[in-house]
PDB file of N, CA and C in Angstrom:
ATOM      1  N   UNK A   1     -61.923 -60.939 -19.892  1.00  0.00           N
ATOM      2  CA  UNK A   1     -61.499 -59.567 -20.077  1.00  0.00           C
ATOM      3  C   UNK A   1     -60.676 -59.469 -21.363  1.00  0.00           C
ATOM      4  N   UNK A   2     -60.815 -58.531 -22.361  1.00  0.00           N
ATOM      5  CA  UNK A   2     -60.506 -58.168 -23.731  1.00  0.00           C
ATOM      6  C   UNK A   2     -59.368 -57.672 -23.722  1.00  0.00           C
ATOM      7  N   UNK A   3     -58.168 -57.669 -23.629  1.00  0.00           N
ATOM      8  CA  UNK A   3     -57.185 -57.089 -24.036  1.00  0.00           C
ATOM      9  C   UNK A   3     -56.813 -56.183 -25.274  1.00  0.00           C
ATOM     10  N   UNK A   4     -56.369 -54.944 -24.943  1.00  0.00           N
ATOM     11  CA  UNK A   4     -56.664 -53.865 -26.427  1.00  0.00           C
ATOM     12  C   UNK A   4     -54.956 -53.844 -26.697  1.00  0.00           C
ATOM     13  N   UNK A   5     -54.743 -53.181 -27.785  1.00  0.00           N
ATOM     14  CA  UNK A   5     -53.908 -53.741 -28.563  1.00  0.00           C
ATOM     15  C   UNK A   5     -53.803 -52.078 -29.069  1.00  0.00           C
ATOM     16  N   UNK A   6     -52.527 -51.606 -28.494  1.00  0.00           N
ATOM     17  CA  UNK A   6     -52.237 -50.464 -29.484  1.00  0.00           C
ATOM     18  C   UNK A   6     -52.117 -50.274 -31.133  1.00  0.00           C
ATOM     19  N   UNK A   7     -52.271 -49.712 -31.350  1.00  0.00           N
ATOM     20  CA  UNK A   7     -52.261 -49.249 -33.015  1.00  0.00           C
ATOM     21  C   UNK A   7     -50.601 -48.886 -33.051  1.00  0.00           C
ATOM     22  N   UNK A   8     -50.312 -49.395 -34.397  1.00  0.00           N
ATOM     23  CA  UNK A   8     -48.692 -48.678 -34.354  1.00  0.00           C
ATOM     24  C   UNK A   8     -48.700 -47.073 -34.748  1.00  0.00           C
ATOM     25  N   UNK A   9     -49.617 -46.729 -35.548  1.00  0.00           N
ATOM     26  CA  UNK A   9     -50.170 -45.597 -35.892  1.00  0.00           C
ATOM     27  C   UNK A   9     -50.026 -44.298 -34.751  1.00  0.00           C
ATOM     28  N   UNK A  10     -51.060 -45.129 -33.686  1.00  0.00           N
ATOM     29  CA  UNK A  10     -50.891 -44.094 -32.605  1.00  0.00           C
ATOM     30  C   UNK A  10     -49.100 -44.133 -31.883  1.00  0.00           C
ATOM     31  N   UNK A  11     -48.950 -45.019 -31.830  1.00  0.00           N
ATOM     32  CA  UNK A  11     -47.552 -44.803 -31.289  1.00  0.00           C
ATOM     33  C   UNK A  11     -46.681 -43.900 -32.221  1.00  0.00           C
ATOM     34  N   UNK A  12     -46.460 -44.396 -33.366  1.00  0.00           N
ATOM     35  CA  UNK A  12     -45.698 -43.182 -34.129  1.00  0.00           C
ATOM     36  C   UNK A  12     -46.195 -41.763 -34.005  1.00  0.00           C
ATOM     37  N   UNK A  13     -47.453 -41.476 -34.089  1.00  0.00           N
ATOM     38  CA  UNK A  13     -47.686 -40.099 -33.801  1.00  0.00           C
ATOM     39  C   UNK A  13     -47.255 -39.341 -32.250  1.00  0.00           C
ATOM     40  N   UNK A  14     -47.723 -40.452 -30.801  1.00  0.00           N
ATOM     41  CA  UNK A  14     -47.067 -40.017 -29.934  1.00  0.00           C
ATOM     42  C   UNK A  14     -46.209 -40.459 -29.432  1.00  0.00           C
ATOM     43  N   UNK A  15     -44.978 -40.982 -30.189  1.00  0.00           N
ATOM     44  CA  UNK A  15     -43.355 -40.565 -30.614  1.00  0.00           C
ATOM     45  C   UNK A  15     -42.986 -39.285 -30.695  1.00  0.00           C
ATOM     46  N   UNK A  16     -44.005 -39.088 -32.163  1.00  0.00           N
ATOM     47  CA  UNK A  16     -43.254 -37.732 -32.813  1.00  0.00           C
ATOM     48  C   UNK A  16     -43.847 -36.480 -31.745  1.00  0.00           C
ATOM     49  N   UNK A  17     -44.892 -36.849 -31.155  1.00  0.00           N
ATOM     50  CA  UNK A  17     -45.243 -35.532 -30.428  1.00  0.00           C
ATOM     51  C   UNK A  17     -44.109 -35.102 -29.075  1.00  0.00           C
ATOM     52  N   UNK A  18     -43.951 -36.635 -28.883  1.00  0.00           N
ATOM     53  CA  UNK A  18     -42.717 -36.419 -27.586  1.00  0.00           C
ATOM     54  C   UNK A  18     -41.408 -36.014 -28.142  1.00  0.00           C
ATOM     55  N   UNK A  19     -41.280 -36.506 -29.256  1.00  0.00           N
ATOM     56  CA  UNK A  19     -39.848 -36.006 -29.420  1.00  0.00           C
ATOM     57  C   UNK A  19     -40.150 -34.185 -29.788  1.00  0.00           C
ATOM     58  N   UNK A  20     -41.266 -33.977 -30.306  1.00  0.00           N
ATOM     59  CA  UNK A  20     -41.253 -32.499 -30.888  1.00  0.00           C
ATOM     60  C   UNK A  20     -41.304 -31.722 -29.316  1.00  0.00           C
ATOM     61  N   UNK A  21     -42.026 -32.149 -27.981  1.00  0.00           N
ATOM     62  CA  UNK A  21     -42.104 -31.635 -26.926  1.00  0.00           C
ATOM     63  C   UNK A  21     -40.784 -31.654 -26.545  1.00  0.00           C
ATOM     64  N   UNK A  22     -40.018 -32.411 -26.756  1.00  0.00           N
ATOM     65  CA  UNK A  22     -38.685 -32.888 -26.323  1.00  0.00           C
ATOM     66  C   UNK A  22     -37.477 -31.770 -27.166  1.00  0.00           C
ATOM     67  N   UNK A  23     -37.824 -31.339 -28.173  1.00  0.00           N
ATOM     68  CA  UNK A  23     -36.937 -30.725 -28.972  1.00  0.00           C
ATOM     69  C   UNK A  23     -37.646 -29.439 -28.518  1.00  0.00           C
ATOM     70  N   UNK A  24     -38.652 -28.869 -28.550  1.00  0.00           N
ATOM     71  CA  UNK A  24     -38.977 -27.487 -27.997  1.00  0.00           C
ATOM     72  C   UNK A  24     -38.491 -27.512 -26.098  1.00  0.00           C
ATOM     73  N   UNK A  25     -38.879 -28.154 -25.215  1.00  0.00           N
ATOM     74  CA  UNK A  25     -37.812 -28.007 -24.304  1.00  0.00           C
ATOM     75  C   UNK A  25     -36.607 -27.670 -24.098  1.00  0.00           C
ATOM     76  N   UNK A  26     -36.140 -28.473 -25.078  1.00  0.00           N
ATOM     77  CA  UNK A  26     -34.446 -28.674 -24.942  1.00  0.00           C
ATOM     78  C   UNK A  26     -33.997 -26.636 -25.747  1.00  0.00           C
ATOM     79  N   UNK A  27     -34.375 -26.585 -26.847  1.00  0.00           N
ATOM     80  CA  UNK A  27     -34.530 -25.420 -27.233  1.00  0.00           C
ATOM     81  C   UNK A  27     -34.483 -24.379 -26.453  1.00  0.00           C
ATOM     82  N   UNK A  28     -35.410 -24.753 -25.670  1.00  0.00           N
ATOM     83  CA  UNK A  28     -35.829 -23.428 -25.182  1.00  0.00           C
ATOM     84  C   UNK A  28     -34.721 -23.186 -23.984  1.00  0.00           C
ATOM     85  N   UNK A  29     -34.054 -24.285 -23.370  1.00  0.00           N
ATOM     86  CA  UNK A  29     -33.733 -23.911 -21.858  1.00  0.00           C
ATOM     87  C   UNK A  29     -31.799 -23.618 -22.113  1.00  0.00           C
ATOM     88  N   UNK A  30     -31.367 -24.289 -23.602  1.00  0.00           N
ATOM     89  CA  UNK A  30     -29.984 -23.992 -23.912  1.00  0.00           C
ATOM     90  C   UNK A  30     -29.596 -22.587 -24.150  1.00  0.00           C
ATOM     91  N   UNK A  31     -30.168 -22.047 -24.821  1.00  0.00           N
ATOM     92  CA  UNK A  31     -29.548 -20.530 -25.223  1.00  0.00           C
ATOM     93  C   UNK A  31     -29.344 -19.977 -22.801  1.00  0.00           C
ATOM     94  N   UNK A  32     -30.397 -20.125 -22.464  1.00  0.00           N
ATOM     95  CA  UNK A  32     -29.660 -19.582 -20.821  1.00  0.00           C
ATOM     96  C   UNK A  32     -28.899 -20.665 -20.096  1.00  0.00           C
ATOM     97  N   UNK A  33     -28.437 -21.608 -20.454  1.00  0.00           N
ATOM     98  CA  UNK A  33     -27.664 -22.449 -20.344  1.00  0.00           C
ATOM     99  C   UNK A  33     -25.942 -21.870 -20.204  1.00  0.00           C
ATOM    100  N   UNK A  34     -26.092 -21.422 -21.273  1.00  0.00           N
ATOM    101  CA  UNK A  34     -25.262 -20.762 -22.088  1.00  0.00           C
ATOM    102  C   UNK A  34     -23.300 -20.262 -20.894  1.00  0.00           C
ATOM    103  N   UNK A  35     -22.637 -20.759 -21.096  1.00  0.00           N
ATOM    104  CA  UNK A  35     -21.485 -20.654 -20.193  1.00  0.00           C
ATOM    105  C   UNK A  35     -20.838 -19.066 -20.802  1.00  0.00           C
ATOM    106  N   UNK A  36     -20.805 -18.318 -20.007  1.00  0.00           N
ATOM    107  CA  UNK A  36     -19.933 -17.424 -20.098  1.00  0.00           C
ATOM    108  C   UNK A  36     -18.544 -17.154 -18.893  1.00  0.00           C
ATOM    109  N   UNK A  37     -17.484 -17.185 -19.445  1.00  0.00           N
ATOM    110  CA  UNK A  37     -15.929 -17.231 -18.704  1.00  0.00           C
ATOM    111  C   UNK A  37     -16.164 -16.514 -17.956  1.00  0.00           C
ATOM    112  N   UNK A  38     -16.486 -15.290 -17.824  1.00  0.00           N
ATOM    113  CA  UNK A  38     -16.734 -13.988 -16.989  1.00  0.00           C
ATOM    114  C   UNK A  38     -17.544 -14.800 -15.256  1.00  0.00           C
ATOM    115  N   UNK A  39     -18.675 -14.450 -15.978  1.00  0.00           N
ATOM    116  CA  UNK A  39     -19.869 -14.760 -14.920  1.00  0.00           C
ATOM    117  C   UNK A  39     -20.598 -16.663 -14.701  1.00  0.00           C
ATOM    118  N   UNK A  40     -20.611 -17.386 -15.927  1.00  0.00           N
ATOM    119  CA  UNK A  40     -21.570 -18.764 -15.911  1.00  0.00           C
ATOM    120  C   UNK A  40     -20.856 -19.505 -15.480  1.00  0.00           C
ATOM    121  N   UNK A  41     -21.479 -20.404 -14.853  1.00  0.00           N
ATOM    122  CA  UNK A  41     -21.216 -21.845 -14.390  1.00  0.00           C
ATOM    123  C   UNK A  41     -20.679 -22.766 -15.097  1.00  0.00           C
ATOM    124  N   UNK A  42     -19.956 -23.555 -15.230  1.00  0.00           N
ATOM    125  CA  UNK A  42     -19.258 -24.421 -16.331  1.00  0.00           C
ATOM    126  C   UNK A  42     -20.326 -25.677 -16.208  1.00  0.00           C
ATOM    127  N   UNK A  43     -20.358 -26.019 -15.236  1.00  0.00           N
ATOM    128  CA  UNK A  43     -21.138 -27.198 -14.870  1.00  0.00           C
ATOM    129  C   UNK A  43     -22.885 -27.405 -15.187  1.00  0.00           C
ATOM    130  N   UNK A  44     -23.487 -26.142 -15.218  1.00  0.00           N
ATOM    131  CA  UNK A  44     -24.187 -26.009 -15.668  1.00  0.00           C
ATOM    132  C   UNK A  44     -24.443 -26.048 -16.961  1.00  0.00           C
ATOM    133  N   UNK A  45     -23.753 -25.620 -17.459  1.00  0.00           N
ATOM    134  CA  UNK A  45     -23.801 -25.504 -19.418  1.00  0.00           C
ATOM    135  C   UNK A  45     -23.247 -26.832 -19.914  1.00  0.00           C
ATOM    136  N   UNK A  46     -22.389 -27.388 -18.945  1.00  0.00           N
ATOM    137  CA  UNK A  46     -22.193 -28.919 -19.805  1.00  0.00           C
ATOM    138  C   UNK A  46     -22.547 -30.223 -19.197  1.00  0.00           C
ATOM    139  N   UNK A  47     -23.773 -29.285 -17.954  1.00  0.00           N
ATOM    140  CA  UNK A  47     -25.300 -30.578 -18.095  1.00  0.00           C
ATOM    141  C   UNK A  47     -26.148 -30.587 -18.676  1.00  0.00           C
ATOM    142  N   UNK A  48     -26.736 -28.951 -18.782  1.00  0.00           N
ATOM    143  CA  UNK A  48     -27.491 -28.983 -20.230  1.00  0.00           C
ATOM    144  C   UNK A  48     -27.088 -29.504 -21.332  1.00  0.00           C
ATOM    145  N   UNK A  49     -25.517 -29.156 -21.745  1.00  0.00           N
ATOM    146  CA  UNK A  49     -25.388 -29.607 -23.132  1.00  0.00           C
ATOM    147  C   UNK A  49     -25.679 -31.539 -23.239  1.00  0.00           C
ATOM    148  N   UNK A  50     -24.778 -31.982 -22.025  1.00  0.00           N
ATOM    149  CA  UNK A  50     -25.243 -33.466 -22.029  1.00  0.00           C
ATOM    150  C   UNK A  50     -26.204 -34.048 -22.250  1.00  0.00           C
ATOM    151  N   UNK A  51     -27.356 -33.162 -21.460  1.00  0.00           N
ATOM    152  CA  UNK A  51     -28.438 -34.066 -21.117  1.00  0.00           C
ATOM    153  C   UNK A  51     -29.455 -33.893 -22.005  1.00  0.00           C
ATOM    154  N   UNK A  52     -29.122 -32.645 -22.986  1.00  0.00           N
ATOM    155  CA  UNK A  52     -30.209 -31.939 -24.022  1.00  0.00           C
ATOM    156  C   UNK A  52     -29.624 -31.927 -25.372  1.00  0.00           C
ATOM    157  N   UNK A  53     -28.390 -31.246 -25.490  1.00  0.00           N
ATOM    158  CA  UNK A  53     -27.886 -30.779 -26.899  1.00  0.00           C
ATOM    159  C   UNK A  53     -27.293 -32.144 -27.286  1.00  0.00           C
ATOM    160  N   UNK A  54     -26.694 -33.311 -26.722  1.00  0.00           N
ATOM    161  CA  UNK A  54     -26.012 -33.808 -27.302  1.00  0.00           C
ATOM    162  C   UNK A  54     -26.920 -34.718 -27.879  1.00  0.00           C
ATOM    163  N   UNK A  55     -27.953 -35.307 -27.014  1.00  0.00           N
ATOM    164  CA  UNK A  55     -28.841 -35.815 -27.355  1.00  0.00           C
ATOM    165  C   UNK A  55     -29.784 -35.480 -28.823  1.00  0.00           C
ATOM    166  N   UNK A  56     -29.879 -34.477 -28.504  1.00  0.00           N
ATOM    167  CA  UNK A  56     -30.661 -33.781 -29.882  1.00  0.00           C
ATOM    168  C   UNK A  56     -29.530 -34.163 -31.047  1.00  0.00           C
ATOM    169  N   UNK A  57     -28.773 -33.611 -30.944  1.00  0.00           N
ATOM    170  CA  UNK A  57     -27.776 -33.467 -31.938  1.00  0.00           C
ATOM    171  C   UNK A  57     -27.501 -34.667 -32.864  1.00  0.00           C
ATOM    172  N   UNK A  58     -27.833 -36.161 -31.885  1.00  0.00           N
ATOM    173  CA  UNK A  58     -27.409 -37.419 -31.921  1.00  0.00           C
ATOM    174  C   UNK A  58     -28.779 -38.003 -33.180  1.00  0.00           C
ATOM    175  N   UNK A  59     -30.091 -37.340 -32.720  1.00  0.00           N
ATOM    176  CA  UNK A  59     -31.386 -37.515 -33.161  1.00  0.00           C
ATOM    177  C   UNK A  59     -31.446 -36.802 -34.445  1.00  0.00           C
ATOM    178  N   UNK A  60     -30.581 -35.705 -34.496  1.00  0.00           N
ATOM    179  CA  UNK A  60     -30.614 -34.652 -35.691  1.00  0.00           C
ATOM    180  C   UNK A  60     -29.742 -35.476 -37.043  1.00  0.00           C
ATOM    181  N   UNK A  61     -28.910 -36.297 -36.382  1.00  0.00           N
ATOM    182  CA  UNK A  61     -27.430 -36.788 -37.468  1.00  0.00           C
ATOM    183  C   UNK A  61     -28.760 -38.108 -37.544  1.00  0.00           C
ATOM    184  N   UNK A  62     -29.537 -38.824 -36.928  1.00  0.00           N
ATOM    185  CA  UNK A  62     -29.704 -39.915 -37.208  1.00  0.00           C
ATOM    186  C   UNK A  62     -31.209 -39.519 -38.913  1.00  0.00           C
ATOM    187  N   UNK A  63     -31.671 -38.551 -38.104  1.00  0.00           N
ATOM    188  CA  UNK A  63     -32.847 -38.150 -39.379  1.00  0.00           C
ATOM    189  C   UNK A  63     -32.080 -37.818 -40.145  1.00  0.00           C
ATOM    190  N   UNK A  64     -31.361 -36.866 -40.400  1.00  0.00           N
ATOM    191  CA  UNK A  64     -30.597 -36.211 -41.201  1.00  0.00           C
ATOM    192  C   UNK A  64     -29.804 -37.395 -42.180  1.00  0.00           C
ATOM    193  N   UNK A  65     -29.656 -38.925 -41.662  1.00  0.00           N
ATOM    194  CA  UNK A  65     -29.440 -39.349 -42.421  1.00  0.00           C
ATOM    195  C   UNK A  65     -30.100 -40.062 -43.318  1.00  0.00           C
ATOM    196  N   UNK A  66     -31.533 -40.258 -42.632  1.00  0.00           N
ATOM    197  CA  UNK A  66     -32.717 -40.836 -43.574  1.00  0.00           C
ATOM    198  C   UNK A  66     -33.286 -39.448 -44.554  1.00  0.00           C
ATOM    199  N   UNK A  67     -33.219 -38.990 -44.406  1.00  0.00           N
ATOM    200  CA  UNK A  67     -33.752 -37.055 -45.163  1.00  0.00           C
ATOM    201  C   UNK A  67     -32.107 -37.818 -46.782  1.00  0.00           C
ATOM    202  N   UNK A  68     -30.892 -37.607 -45.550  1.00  0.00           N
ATOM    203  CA  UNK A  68     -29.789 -37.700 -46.815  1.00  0.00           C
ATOM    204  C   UNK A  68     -30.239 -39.060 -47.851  1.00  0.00           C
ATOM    205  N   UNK A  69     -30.635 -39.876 -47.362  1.00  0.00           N
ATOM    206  CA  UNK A  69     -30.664 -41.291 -48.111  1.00  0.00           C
ATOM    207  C   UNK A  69     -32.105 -41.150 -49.454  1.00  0.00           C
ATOM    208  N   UNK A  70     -33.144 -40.471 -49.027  1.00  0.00           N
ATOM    209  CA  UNK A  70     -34.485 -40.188 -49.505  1.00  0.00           C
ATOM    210  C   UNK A  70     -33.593 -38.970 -50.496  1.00  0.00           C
ATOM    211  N   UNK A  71     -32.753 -38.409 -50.114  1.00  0.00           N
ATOM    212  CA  UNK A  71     -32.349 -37.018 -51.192  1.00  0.00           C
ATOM    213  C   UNK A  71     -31.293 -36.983 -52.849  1.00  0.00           C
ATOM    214  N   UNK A  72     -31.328 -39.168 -52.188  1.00  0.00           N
ATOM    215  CA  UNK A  72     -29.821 -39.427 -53.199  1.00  0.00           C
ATOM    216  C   UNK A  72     -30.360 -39.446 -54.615  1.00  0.00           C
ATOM    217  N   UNK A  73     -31.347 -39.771 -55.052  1.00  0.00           N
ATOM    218  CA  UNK A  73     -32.207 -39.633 -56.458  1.00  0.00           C
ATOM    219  C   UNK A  73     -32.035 -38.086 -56.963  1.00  0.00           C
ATOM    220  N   UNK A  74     -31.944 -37.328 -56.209  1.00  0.00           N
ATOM    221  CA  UNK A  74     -32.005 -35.699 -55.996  1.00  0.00           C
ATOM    222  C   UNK A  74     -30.297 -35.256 -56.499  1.00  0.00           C
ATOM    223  N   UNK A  75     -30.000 -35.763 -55.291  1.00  0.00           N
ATOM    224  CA  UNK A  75     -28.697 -35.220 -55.328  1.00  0.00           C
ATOM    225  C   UNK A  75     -27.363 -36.487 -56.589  1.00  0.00           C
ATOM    226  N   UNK A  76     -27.322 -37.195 -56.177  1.00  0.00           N
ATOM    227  CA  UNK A  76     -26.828 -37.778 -57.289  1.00  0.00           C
ATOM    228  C   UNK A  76     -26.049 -37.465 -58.823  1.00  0.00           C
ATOM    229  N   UNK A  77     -27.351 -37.364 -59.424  1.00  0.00           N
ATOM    230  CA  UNK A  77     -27.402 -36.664 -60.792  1.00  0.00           C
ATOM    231  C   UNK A  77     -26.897 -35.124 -60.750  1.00  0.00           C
ATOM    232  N   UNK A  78     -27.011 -34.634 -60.170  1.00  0.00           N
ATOM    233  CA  UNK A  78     -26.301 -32.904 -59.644  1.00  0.00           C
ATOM    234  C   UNK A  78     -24.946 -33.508 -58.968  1.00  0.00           C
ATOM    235  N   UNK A  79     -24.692 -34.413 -58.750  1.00  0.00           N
ATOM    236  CA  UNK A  79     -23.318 -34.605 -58.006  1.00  0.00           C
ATOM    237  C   UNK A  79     -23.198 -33.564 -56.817  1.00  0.00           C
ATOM    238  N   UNK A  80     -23.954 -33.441 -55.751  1.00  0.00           N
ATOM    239  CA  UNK A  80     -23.794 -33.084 -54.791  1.00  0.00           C
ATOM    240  C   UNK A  80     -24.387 -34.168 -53.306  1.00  0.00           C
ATOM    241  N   UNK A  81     -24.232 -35.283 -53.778  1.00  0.00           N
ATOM    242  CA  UNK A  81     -24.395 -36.212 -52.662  1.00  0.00           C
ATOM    243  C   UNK A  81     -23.656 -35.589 -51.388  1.00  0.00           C
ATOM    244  N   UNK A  82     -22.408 -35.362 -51.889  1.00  0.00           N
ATOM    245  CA  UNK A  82     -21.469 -35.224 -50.854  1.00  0.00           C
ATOM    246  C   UNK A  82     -21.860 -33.854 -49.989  1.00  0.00           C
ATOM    247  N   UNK A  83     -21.985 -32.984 -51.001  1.00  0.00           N
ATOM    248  CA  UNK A  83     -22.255 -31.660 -49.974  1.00  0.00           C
ATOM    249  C   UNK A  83     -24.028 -31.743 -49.084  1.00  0.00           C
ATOM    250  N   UNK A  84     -24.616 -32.374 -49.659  1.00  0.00           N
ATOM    251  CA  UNK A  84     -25.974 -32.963 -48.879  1.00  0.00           C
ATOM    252  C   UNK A  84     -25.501 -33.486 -47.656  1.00  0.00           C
ATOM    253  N   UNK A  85     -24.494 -34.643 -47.779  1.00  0.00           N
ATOM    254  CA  UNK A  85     -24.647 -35.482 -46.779  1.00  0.00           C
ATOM    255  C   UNK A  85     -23.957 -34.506 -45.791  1.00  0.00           C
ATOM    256  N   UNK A  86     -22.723 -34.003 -45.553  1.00  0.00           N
ATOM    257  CA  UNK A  86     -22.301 -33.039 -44.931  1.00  0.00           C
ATOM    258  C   UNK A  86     -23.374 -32.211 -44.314  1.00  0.00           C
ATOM    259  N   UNK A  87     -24.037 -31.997 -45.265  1.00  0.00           N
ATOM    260  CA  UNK A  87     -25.274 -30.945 -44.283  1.00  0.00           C
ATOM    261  C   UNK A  87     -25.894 -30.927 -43.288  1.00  0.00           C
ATOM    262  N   UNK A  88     -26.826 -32.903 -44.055  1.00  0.00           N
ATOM    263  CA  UNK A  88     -27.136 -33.783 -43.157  1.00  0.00           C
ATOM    264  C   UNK A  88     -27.029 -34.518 -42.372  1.00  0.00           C
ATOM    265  N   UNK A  89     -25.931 -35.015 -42.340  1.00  0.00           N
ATOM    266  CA  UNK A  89     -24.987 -36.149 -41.415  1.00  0.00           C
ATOM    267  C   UNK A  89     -24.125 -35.409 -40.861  1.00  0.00           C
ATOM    268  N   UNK A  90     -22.840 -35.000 -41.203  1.00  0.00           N
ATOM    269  CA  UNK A  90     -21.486 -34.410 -40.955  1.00  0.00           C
ATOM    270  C   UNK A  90     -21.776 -33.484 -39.753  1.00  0.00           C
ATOM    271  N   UNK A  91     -22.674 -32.648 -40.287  1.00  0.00           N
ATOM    272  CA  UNK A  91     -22.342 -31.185 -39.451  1.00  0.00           C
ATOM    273  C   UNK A  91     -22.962 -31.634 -38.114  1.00  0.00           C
ATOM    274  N   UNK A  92     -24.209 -32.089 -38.124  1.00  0.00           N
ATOM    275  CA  UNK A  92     -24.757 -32.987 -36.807  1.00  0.00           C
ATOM    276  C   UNK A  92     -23.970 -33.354 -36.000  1.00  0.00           C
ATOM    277  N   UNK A  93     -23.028 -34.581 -36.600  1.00  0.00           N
ATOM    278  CA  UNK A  93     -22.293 -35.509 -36.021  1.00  0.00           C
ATOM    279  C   UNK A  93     -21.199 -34.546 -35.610  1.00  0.00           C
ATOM    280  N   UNK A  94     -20.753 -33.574 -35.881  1.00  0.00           N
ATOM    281  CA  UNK A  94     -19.337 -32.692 -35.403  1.00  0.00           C
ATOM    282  C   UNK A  94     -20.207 -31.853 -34.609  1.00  0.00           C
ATOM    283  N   UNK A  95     -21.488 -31.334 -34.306  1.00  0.00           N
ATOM    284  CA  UNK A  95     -22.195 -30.991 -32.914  1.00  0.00           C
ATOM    285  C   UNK A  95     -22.070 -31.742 -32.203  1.00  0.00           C
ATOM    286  N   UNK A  96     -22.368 -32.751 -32.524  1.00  0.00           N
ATOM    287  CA  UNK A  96     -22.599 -33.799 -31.455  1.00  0.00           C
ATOM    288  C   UNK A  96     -21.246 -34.521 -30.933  1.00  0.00           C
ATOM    289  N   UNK A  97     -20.630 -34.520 -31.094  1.00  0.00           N
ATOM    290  CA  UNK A  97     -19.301 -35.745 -30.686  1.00  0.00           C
ATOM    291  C   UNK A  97     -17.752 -34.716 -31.246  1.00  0.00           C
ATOM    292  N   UNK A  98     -17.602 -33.548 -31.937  1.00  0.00           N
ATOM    293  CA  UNK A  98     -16.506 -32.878 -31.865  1.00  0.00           C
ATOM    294  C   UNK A  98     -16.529 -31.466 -30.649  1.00  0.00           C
ATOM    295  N   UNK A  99     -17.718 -30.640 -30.715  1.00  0.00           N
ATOM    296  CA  UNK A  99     -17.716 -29.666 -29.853  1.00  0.00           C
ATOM    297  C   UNK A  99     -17.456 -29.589 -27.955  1.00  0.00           C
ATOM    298  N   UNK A 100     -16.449 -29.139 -27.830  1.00  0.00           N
ATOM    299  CA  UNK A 100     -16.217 -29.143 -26.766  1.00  0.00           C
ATOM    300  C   UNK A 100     -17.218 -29.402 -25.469  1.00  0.00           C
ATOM    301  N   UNK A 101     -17.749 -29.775 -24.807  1.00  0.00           N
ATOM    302  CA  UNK A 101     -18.588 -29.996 -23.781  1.00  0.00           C
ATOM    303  C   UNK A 101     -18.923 -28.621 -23.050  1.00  0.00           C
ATOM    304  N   UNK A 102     -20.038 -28.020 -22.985  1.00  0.00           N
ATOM    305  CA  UNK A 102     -20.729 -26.971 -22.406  1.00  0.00           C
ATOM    306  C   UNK A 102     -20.378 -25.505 -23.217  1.00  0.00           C
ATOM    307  N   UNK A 103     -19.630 -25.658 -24.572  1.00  0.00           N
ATOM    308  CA  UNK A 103     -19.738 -24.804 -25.468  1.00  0.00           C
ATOM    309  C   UNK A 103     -20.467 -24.454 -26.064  1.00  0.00           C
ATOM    310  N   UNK A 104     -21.104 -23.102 -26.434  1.00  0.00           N
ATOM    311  CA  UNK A 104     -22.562 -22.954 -27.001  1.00  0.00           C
ATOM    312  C   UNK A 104     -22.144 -23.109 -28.606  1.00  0.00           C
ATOM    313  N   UNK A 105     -22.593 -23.844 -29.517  1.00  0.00           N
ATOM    314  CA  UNK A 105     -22.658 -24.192 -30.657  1.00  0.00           C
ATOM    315  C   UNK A 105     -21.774 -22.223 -31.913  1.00  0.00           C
ATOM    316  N   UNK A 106     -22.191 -21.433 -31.386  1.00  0.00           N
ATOM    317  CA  UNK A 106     -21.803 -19.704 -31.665  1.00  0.00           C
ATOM    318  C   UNK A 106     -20.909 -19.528 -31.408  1.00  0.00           C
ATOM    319  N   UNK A 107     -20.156 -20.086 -30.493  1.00  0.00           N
ATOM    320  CA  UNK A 107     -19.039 -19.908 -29.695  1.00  0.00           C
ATOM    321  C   UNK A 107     -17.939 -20.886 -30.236  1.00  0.00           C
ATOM    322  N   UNK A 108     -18.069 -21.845 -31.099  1.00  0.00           N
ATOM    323  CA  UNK A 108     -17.704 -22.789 -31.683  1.00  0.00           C
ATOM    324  C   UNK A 108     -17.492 -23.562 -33.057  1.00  0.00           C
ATOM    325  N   UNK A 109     -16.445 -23.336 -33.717  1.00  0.00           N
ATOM    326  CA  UNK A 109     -16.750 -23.621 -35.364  1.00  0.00           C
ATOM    327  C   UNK A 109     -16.494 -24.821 -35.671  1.00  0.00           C
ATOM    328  N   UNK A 110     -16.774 -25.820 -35.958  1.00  0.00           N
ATOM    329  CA  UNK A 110     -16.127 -26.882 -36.976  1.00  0.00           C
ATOM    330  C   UNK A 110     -14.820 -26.993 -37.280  1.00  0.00           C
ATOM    331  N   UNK A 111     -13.967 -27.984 -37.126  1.00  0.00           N
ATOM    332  CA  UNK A 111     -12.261 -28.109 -37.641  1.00  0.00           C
ATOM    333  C   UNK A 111     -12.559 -28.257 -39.105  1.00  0.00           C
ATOM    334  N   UNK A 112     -11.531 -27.804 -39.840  1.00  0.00           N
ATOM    335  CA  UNK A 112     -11.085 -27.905 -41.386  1.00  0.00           C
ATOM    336  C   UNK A 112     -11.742 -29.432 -41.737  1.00  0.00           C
ATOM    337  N   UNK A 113     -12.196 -29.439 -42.627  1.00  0.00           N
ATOM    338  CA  UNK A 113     -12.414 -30.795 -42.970  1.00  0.00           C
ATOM    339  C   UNK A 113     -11.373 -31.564 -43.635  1.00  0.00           C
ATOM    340  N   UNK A 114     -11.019 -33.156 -43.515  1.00  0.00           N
ATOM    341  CA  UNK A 114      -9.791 -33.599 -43.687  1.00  0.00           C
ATOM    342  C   UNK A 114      -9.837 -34.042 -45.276  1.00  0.00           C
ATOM    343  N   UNK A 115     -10.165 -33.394 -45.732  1.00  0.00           N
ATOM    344  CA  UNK A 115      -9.817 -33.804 -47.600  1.00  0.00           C
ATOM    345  C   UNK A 115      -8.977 -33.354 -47.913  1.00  0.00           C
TER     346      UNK A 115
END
C-alpha cells in the first residue's frame, strides 16, 4: 500500500482558507458580542473577545510584522520605519494585550505613547 504525501502547497493554501474562514467568523459574531453597561452581558463580550478578538489580534501583530519587515526597503529611505511599524505591529499588539477584556475596540482608545 502507497502512502501519499501531502504537498506543502496544498497545506498553505488550506491554512490560509481556514484562517480567512476563521477571520470572517470571528468578524462577523463580535460587533453583537458587543457589552453594553445598560443592557449586555459582561461575560459574554469577554468570551468572545477571548476566544476570537484576542486571537485575531495576536495573528494581525504577527503578519503585520512580516508586511512591516518586507516594507523596510520602502520605508527606510522616507524615514518612516517607525510610523509603519506602529501601524503594523504596535497598534495590533495594544488590541491585543492593552484593551481591557470584553471592551469593544470603539469604545476604547490607545494610552499616550511613551516617547
Amino acid at each position: 500500500m502507497k502512502t501519499q504525501v501531502v504537498k506543502p502547497q496544498v497545506v498553505k493554501r488550506l491554512t490560509a482558507a481556514g484562517l480567512a474562514l476563521a477571520f470572517a467568523c470571528a468578524s462577523a459574531s463580535l460587533p453583537a458580542a458587543g457589552y453594553d453597561p445598560q443592557t449586555g452581558d459582561p461575560g459574554a463580550a469577554m468570551a468572545a473577545d477571548a476566544l476570537f478578538a484576542r486571537p485575531i489580534g495576536l495573528i494581525g501583530a504577527v503578519l503585520g510584522a512580516a508586511l512591516w519587515v518586507v516594507s523596510l526597503p520602502f520605508t527606510l529611505p522616507s524615514r518612516s520605519a517607525d510610523e509603519a511599524g506602529q501601524a503594523l505591529v504596535g497598534a495590533p499588539l495594544q488590541y491585543t494585550f492593552e484593551r481591557p477584556l470584553g471592551v469593544e475596540p470603539r469604545q476604547w482608545s490607545p494610552p499616550a505613547s511613551h516617547d
